[in-house]
Every structure is written in structure tokens, then in C-alpha cells.
N, C-alpha and C. Protein backbone atom coordinates (compact mmCIF):
# COMPACT_ATOMS: atom_id res chain seq x y z
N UNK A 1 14.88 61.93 -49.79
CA UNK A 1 15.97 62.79 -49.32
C UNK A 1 15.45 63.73 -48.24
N UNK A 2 16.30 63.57 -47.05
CA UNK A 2 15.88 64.85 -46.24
C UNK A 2 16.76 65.81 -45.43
N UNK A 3 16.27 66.94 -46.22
CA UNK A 3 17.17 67.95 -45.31
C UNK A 3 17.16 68.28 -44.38
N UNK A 4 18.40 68.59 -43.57
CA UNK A 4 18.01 69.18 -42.01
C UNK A 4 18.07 70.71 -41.87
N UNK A 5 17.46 71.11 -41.42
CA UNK A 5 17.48 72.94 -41.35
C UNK A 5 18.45 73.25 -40.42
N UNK A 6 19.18 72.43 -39.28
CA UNK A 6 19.81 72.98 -38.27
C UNK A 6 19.06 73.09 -37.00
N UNK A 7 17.67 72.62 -36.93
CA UNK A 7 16.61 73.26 -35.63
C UNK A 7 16.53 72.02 -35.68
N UNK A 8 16.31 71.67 -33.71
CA UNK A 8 16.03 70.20 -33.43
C UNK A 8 15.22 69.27 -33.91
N UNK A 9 14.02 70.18 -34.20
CA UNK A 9 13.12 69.36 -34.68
C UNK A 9 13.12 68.59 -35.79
N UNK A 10 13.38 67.44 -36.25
CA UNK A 10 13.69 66.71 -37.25
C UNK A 10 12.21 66.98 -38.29
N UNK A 11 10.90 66.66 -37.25
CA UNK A 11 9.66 67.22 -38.61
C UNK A 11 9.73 68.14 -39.12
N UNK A 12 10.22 69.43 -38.86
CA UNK A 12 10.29 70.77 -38.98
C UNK A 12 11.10 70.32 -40.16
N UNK A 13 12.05 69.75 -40.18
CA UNK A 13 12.50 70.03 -41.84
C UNK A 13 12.65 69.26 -43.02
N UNK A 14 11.59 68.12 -42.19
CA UNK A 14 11.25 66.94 -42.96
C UNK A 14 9.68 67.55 -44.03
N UNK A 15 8.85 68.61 -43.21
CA UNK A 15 8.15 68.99 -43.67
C UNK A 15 8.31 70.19 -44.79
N UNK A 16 9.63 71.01 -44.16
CA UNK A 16 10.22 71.98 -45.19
C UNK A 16 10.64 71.19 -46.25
N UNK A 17 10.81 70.31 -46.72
CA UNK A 17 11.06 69.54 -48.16
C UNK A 17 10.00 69.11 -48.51
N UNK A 18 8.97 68.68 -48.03
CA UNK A 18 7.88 68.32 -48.09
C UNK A 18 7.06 69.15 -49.04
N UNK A 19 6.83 70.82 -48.25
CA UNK A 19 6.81 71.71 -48.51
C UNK A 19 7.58 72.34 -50.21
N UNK A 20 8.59 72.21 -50.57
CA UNK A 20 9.31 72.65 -51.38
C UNK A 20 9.25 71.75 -52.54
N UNK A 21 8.96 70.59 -52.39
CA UNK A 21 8.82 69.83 -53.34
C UNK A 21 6.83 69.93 -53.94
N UNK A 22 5.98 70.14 -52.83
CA UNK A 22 4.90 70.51 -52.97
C UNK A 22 4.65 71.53 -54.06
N UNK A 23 5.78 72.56 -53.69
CA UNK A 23 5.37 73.89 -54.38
C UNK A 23 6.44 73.86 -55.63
N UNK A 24 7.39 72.81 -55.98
CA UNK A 24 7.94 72.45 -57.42
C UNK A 24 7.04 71.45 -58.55
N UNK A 25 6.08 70.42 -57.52
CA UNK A 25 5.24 70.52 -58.78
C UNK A 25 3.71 71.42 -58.96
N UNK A 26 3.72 71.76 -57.88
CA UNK A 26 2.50 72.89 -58.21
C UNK A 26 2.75 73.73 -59.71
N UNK A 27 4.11 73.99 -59.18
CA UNK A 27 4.30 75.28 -60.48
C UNK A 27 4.81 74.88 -61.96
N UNK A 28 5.13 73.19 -61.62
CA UNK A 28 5.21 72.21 -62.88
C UNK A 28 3.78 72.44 -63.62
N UNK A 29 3.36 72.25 -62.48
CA UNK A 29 1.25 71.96 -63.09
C UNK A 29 0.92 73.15 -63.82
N UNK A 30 1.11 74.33 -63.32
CA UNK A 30 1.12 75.22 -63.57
C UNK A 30 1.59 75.64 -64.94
N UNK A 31 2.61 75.47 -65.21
CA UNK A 31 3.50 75.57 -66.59
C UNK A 31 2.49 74.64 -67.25
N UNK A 32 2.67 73.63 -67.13
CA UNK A 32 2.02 72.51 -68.10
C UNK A 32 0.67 72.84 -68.33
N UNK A 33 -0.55 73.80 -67.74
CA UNK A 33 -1.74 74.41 -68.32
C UNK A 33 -1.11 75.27 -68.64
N UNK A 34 -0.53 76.41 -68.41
CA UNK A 34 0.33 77.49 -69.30
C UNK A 34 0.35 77.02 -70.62
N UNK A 35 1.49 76.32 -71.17
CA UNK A 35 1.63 75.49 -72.20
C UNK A 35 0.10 75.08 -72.99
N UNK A 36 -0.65 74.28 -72.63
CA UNK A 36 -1.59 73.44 -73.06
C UNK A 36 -2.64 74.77 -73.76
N UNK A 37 -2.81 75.52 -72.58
CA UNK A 37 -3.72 76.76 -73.36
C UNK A 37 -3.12 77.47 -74.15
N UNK A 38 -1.76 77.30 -74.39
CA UNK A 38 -0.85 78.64 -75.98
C UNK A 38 -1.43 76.99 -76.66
N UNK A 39 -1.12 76.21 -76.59
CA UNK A 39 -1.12 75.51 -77.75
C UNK A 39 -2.35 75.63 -78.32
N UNK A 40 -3.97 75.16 -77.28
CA UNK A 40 -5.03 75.50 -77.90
C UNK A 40 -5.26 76.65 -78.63
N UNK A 41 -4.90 77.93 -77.53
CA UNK A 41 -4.96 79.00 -78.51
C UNK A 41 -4.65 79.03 -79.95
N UNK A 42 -3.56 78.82 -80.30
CA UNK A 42 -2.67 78.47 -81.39
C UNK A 42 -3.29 78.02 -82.41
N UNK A 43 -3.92 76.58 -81.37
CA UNK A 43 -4.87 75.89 -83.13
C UNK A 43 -5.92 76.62 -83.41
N UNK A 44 -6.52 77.38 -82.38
CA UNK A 44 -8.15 77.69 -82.13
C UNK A 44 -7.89 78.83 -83.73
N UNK A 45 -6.60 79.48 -83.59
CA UNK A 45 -6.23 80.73 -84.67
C UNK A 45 -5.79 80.54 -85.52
N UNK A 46 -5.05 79.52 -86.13
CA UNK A 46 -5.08 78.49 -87.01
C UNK A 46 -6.25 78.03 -87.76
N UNK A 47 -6.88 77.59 -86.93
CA UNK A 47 -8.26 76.87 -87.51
C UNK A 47 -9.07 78.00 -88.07
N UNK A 48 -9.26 79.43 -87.16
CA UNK A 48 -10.09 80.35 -87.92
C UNK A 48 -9.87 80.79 -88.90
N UNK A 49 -8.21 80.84 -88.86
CA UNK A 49 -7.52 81.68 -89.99
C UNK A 49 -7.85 80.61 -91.62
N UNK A 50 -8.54 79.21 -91.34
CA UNK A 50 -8.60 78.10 -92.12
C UNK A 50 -7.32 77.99 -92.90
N UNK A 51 -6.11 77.54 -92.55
CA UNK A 51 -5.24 77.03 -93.09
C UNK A 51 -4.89 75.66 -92.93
């Protein structure tokens, strides 16, 4: 899919999606170590707590 920004340059906003989709899974990645380290945490306190 590509959006047009309105400015002639067709790369210019072929790269702005480019761009935007870059930085939607960055911050996917992001979440998903977010996530992964509560969970370790979680067991790590679990496990000490020996239950």
C-alpha cells in the first residue's frame, strides 16, 4: 500500500510508509520484550517465593 503525501515526489511518500511501518514494528518488538521480561520476572518470584 502506498500513500501519497500530496508532494511530487512519489519516493518521498513511498518512504514515509516505509518509515511508519518501520517504527510500528519497532514498537511491536518493543512490547513483545516488555511482555517477555514481566513474564520472566513473574516466574523468577514465583520460583523464589517456592510455590
Amino acid at each position: 500500500m502506498v500513500q501519497y503525501t500530496g508532494t511530487p515526489d512519489g519516493r518521498l511518500a513511498i518512504r514515509t510508509v516505509a518509515g511508519r511501518l518501520a517504527a510500528g514494528a519497532g514498537a511491536a518488538t518493543l512490547m513483545l520484550i516488555a511482555v517477555a521480561a514481566a513474564v520472566a520476572a513473574t516466574v523468577a518470584l514465583v520460583g523464589s517465593a517456592g510455590v
